[in-house]
N, C-alpha and C. Protein backbone atom coordinates (compact mmCIF):
# COMPACT_ATOMS: atom_id res chain seq x y z
N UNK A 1 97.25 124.29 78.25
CA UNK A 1 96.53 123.70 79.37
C UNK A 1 96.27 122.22 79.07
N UNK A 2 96.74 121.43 79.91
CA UNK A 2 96.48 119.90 79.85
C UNK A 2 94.67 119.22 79.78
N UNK A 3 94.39 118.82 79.34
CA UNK A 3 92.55 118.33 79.28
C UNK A 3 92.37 117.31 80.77
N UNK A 4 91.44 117.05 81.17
CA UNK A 4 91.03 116.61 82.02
C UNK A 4 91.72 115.04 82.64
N UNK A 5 91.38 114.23 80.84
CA UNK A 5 91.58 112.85 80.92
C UNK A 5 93.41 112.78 81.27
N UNK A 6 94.13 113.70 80.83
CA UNK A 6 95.43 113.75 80.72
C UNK A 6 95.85 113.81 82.49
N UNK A 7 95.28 115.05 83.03
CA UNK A 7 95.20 115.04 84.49
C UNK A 7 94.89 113.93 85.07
N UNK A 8 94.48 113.28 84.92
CA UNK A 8 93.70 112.21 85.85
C UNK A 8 94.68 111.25 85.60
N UNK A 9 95.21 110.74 84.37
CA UNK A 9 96.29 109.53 84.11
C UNK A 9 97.26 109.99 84.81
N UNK A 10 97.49 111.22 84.78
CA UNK A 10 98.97 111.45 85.28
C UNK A 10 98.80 111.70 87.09
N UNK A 11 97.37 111.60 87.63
CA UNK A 11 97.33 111.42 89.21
C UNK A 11 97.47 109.90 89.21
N UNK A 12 96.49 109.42 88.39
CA UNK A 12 96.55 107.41 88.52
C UNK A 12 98.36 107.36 88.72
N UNK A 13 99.10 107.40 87.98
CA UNK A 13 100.25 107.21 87.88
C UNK A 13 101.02 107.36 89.33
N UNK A 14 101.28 108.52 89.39
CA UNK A 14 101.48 109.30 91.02
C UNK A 14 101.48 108.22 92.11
N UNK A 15 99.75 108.50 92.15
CA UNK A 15 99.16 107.26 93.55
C UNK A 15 99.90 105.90 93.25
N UNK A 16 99.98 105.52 92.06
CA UNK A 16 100.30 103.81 91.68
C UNK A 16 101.92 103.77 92.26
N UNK A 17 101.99 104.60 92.21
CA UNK A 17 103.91 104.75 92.39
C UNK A 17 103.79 105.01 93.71
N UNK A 18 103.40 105.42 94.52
CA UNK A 18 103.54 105.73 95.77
C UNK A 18 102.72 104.11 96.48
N UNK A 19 101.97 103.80 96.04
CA UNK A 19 101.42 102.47 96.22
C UNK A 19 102.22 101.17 96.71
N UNK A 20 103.26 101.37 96.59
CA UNK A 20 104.48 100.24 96.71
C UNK A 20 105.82 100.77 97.76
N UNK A 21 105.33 101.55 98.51
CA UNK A 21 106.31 102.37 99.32
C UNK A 21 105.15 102.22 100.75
N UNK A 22 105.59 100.90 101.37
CA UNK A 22 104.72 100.23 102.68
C UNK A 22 105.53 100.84 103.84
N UNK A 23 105.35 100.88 104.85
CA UNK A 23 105.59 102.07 106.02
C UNK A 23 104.12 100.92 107.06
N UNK A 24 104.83 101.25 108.59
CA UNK A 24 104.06 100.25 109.69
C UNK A 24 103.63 101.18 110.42
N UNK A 25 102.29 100.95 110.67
CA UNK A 25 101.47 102.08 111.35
C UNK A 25 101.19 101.47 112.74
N UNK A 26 101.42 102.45 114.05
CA UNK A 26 101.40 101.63 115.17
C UNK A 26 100.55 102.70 115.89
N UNK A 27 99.69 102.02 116.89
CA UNK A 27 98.43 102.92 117.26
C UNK A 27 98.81 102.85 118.57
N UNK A 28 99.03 104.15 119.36
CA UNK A 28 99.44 103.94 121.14
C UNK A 28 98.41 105.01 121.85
N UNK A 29 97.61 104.05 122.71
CA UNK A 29 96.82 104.44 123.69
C UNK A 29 97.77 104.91 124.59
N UNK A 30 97.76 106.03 125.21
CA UNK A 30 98.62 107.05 126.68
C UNK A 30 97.82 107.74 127.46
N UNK A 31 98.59 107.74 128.89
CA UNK A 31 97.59 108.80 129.49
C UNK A 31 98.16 110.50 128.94
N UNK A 32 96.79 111.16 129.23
CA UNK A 32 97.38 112.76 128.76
C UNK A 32 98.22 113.46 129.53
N UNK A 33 99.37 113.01 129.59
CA UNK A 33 100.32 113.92 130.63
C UNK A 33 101.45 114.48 130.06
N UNK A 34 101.52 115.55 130.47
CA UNK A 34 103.15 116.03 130.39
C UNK A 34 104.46 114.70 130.33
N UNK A 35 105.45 115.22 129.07
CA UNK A 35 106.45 114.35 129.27
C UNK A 35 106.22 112.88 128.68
N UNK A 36 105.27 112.90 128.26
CA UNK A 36 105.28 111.58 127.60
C UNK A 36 104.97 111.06 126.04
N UNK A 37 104.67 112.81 125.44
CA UNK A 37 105.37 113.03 124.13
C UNK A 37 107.20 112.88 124.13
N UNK A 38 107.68 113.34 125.01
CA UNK A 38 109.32 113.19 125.03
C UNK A 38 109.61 112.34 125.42
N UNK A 39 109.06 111.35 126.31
CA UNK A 39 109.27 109.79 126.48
C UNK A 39 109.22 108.66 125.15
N UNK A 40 108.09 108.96 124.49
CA UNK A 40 108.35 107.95 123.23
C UNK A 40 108.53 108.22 122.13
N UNK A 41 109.62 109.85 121.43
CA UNK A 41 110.37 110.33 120.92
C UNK A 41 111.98 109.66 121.51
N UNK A 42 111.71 109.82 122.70
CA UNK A 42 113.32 109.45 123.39
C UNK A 42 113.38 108.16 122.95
N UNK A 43 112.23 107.44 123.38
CA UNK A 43 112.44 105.82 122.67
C UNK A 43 112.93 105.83 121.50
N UNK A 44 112.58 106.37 120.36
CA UNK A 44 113.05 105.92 118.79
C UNK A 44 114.29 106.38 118.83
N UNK A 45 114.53 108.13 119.17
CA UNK A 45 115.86 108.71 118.99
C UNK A 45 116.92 107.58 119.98
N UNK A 46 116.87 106.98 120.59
CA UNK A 46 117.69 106.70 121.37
C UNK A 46 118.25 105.25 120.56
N UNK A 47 117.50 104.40 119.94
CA UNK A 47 117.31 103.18 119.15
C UNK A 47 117.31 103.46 118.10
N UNK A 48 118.03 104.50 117.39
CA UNK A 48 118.09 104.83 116.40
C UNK A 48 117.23 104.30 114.85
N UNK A 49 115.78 104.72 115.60
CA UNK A 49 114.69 104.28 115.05
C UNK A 49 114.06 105.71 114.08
N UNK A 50 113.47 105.65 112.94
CA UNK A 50 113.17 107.17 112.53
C UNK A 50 111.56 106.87 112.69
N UNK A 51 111.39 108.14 113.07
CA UNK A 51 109.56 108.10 112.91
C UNK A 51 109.03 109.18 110.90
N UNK A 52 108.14 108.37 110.68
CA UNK A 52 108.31 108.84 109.20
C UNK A 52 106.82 110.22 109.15
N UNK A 53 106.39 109.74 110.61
CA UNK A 53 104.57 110.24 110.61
C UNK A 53 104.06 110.06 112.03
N UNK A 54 103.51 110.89 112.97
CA UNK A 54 103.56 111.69 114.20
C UNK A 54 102.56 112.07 114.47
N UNK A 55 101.39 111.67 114.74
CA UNK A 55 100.55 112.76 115.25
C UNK A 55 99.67 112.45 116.25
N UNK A 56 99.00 113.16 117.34
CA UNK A 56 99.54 113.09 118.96
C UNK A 56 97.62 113.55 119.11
N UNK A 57 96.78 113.18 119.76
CA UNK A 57 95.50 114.45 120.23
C UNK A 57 94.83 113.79 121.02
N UNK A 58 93.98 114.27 121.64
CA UNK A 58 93.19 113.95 123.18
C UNK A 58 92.34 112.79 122.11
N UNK A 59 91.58 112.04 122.89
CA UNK A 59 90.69 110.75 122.34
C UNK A 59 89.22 111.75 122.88
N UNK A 60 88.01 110.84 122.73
CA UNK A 60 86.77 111.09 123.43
C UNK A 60 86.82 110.70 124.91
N UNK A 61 87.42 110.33 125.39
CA UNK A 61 88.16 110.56 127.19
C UNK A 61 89.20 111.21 127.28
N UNK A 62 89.29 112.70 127.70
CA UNK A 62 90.06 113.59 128.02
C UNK A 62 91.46 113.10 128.75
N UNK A 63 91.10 111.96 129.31
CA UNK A 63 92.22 111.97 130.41
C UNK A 63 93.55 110.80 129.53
N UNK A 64 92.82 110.69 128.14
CA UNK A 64 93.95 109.43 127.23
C UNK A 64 94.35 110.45 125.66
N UNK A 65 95.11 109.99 125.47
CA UNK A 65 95.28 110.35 124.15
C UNK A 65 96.20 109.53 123.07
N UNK A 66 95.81 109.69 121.75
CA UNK A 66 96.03 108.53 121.01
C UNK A 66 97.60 108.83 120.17
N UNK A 67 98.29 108.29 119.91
CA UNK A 67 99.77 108.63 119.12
C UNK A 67 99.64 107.62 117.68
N UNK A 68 99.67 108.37 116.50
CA UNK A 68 99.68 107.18 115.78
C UNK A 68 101.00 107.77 114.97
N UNK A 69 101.43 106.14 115.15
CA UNK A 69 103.50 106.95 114.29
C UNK A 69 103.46 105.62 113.34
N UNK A 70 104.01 106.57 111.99
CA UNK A 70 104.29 105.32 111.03
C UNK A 70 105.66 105.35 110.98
N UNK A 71 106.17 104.09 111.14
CA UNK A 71 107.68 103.83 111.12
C UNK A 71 107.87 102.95 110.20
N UNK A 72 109.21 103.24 109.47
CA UNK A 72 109.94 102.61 108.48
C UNK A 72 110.78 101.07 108.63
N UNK A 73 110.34 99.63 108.51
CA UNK A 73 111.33 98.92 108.92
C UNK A 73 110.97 97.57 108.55
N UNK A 74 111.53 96.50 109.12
CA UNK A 74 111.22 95.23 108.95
C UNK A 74 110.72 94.51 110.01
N UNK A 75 109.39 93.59 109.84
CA UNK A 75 108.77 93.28 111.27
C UNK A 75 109.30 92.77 112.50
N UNK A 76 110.78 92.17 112.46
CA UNK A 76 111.32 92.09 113.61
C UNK A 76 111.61 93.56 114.44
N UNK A 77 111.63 94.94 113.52
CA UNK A 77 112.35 95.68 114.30
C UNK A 77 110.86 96.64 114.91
N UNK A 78 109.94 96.60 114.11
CA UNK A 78 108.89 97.00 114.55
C UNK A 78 108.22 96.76 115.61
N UNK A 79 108.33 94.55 115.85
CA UNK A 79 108.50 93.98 117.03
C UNK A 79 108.66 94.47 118.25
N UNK A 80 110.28 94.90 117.85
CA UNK A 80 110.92 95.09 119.09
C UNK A 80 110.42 96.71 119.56
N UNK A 81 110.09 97.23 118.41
CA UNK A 81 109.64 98.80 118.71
C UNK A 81 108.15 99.16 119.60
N UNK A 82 107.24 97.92 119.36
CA UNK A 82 106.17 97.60 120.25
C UNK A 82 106.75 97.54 121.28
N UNK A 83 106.83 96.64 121.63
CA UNK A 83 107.25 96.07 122.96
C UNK A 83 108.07 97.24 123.61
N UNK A 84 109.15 97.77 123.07
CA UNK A 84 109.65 99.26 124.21
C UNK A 84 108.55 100.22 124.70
N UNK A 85 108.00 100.00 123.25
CA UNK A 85 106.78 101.14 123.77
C UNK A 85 105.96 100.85 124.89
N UNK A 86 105.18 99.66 124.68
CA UNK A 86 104.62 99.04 125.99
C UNK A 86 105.06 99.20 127.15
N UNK A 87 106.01 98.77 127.54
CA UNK A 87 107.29 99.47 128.83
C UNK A 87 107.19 100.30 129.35
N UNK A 88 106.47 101.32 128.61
CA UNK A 88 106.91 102.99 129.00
C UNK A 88 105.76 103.31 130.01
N UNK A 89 106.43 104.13 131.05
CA UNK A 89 105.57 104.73 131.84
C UNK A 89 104.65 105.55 131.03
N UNK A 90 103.06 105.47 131.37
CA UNK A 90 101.92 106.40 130.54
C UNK A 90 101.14 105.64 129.54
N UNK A 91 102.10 105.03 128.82
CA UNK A 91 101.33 103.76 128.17
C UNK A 91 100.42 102.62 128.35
N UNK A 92 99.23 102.83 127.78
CA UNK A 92 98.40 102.41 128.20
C UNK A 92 98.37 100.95 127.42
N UNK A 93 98.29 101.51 125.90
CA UNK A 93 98.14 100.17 124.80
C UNK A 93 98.93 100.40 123.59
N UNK A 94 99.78 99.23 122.57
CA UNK A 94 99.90 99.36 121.74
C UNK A 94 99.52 98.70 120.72
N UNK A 95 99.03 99.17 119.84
CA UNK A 95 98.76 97.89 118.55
C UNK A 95 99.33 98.58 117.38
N UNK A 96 99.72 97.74 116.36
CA UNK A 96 100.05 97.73 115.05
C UNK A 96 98.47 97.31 114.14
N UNK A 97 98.49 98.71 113.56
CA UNK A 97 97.08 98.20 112.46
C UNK A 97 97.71 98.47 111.09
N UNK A 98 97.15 97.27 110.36
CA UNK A 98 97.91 96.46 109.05
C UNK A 98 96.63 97.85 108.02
N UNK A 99 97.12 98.37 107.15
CA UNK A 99 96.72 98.61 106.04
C UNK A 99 95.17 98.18 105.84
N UNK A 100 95.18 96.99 105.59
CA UNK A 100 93.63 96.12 105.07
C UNK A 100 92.58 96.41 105.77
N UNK A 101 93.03 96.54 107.17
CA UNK A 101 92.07 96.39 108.48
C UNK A 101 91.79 97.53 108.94
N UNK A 102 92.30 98.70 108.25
CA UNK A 102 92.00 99.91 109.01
C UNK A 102 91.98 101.47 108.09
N UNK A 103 91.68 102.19 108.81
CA UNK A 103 91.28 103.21 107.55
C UNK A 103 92.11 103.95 108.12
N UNK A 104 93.03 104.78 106.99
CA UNK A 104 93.75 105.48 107.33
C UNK A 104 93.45 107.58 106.31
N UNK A 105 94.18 108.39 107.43
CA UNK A 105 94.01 109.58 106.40
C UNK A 105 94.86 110.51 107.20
N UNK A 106 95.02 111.43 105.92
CA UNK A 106 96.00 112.36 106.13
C UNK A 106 95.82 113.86 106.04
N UNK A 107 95.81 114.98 106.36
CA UNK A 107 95.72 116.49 106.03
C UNK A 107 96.37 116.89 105.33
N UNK A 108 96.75 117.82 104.58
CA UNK A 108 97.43 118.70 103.86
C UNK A 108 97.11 119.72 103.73
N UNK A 109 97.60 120.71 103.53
CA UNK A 109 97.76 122.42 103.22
C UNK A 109 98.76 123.05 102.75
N UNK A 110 98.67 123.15 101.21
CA UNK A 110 99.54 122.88 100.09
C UNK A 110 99.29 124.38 99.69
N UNK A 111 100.16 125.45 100.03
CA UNK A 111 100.09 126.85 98.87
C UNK A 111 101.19 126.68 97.80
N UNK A 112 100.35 127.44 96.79
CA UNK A 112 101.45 126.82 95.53
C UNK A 112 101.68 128.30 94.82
N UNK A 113 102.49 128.25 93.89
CA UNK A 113 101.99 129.53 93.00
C UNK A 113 101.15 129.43 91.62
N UNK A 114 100.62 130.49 91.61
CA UNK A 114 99.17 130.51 90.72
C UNK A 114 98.61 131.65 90.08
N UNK A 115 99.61 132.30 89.54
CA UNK A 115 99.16 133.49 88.80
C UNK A 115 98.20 132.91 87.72
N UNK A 116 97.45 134.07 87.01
CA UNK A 116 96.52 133.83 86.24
C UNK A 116 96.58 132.77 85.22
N UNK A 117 97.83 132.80 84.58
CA UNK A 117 98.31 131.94 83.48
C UNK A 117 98.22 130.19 83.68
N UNK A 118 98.14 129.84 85.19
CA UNK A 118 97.90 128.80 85.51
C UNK A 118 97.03 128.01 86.51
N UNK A 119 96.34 129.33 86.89
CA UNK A 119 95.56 129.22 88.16
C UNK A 119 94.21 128.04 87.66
N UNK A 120 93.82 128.42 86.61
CA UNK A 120 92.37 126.95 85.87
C UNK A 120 93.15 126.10 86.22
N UNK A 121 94.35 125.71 85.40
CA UNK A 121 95.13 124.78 85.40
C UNK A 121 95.24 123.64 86.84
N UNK A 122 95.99 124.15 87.63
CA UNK A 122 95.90 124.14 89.73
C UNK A 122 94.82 123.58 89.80
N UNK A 123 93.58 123.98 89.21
CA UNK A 123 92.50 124.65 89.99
C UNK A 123 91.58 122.85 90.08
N UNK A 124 91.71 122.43 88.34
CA UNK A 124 91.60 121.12 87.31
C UNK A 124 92.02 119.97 88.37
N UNK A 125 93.63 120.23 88.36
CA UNK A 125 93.86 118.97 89.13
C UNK A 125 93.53 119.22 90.89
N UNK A 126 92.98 120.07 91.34
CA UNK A 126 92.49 119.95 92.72
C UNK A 126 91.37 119.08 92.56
N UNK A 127 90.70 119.65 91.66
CA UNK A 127 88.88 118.69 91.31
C UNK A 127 89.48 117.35 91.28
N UNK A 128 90.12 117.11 90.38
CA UNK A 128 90.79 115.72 90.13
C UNK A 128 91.04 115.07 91.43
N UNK A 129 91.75 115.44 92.28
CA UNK A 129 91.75 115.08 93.54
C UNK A 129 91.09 114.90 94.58
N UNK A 130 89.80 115.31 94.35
CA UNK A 130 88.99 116.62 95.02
C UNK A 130 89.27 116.67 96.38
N UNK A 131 89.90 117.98 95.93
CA UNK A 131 90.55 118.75 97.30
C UNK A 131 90.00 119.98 97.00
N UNK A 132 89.93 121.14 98.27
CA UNK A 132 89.40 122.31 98.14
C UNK A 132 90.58 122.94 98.05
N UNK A 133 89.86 124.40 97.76
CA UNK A 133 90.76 125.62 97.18
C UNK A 133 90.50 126.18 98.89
N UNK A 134 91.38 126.25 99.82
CA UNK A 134 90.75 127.36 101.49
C UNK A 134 91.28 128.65 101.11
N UNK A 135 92.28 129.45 100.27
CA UNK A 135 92.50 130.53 99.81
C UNK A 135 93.54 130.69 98.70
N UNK A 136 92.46 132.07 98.35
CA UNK A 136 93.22 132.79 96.92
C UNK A 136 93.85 134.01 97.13
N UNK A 137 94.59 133.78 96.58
CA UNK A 137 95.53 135.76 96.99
C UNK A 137 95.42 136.19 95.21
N UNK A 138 96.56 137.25 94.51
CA UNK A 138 96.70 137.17 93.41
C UNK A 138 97.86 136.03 92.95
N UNK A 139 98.75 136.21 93.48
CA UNK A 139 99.76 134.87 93.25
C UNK A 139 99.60 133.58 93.44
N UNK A 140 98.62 133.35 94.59
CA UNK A 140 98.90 131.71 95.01
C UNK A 140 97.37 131.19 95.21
N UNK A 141 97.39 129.64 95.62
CA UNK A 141 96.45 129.10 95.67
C UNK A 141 96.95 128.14 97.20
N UNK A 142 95.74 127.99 97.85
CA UNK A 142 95.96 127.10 98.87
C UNK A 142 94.93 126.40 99.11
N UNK A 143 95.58 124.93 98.89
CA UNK A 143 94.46 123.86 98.28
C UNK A 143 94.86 123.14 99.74
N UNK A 144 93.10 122.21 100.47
CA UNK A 144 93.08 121.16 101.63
C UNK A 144 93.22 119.65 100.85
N UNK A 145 93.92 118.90 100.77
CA UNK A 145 93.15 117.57 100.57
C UNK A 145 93.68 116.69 101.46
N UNK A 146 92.59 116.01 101.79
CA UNK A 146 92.52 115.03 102.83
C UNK A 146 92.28 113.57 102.44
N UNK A 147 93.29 112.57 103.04
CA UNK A 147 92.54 111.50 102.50
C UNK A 147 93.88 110.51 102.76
N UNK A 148 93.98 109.65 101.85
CA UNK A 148 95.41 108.51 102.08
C UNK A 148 96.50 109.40 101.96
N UNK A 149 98.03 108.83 102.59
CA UNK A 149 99.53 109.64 102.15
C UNK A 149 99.22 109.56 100.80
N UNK A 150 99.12 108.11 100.32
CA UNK A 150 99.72 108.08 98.67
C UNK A 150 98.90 108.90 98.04
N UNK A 151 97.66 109.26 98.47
CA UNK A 151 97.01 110.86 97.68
C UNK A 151 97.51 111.64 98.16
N UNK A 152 98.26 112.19 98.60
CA UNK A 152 98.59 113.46 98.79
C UNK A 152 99.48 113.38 98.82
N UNK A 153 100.77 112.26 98.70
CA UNK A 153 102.07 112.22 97.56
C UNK A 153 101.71 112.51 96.28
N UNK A 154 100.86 112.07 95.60
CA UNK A 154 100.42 111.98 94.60
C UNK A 154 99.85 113.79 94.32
N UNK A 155 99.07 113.73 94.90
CA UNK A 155 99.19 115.53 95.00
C UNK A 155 100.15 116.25 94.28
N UNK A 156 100.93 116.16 95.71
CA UNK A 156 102.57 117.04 95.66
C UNK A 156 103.12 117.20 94.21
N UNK A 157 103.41 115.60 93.84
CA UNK A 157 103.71 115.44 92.69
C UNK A 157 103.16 116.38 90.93
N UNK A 158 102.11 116.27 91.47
CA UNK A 158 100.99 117.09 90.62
C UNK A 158 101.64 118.71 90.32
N UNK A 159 101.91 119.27 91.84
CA UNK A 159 101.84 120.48 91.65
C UNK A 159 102.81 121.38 92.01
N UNK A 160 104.17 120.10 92.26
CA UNK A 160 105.55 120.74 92.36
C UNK A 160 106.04 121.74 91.20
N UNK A 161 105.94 120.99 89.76
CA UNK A 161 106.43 122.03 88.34
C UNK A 161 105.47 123.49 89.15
N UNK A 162 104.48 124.03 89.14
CA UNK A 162 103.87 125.03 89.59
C UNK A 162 104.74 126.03 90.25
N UNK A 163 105.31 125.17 91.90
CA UNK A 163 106.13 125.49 92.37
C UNK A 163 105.31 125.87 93.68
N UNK A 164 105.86 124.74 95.02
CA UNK A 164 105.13 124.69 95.87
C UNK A 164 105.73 125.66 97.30
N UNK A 165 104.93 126.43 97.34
CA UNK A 165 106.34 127.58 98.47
C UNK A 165 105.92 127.07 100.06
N UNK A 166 105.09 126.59 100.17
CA UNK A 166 105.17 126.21 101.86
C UNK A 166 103.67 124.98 101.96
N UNK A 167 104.16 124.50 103.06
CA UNK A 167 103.20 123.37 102.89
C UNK A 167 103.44 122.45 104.33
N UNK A 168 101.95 122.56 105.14
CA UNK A 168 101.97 121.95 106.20
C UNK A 168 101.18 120.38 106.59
N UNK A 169 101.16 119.15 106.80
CA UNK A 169 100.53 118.08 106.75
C UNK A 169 100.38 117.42 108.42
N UNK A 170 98.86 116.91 108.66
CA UNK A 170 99.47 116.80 110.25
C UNK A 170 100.24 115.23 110.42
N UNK A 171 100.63 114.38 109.55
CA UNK A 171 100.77 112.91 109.91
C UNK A 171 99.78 111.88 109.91
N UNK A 172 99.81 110.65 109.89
CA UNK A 172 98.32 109.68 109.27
C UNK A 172 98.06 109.56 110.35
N UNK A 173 96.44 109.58 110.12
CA UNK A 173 96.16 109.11 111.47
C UNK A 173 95.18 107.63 111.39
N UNK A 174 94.75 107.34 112.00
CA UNK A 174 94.37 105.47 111.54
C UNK A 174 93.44 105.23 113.16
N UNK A 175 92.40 104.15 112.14
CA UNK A 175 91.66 103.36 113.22
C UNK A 175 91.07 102.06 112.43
N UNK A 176 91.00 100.67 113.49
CA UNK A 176 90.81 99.56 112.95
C UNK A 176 89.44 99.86 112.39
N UNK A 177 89.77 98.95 110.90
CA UNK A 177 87.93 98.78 110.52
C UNK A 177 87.00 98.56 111.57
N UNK A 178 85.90 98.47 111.60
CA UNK A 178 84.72 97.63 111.97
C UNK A 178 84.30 97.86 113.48
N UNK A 179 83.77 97.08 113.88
CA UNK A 179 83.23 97.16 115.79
C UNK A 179 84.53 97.07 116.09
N UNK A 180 85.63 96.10 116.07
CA UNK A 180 87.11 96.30 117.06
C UNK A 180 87.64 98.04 117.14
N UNK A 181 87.92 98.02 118.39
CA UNK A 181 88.68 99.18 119.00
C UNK A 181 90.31 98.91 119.59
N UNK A 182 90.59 100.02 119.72
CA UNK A 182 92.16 99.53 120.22
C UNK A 182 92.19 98.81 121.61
N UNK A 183 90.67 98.86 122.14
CA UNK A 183 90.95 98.57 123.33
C UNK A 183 90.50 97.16 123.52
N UNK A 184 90.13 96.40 122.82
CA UNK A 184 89.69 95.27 122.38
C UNK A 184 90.59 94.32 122.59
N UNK A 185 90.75 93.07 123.18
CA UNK A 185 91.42 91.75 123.07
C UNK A 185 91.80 91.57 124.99
């Protein structure tokens, strides 16, 4: 069994490495309608644009809902990836929020395997992370942690040797620091 301090260097490590792998986070105000999840999917697939991170839910006004997609690229093409979006019927607003300015987080739901022989072990670097344990069977463990990608790359990393059998994450989701809102300017 690895000691504590050993765990922890080898998460520092993880996160530090994932730390240098930048990705553009773009925040789109929509109205809530049918068809307009497949409208700005059609945009990227069609512009042979990849989306790396997806995730879609009503706001505190029922009638909008927020899309935040992190895409892979260089700021001219991101540019141009605003601006289509804007275009689109349903679209309300788009902004790009930079890293510095905004807080970002992620879900996870990581079952791993965890028979007795290693289950402390699992159990060590969840604390380390601190992520919860949401269930135990006799074989496996299924740990939540929430928080930045690069923690929960960093995670993964942790607890792949284990051997990770299924594992669901909803995509980052993000809002500007401070009093500014998306709806601001």
């Amino acid at each position: 069994m690895q000691n504590s301090f050993h765990l922890q260097a080898k998460a520092r490590y993880y996160y530090r490495k994932e730390c240098f792998n930048l990705k553009h986070i773009i925040s789109v105000l929509v109205n809530n309608q049918a068809g307009v999840l497949s409208r700005v999917s059609g945009l990227f697939s069609r512009r042979g644009f990849n989306i790396d991170s997806l995730a879609v839910g009503t706001t505190n006004i029922p009638e909008i809902s927020r899309m935040t997609i992190v895409v892979d690229g260089d700021d001219n093409i991101v540019d141009q990836v605003q601006k289509q979006l804007s275009k689109l019927i349903d679209v309300i607003k788009v902004v790009r929020l930079d890293a510095e300015n905004s807080v970002s987080r992620e879900l996870a739901l990581i079952k791993v395997r965890a028979d007795t022989s290693v289950r402390s072990e699992i159990m060590q670097i969840a604390e380390v992370f601190r992520a919860n344990i949401v269930d135990i069977s006799k074989d496996t463990l299924t740990i939540e942690i929430s928080g930045s990608s690069k923690k929960a790359e960093a995670m993964y990393e942790m607890l792949r040797p284990f051997g990770i059998l299924e594992d669901a994450r909803t995509g980052l989701l993000s809002l500007e620091r401070g009093a500014k809102t998306i709806l601001d300017d």
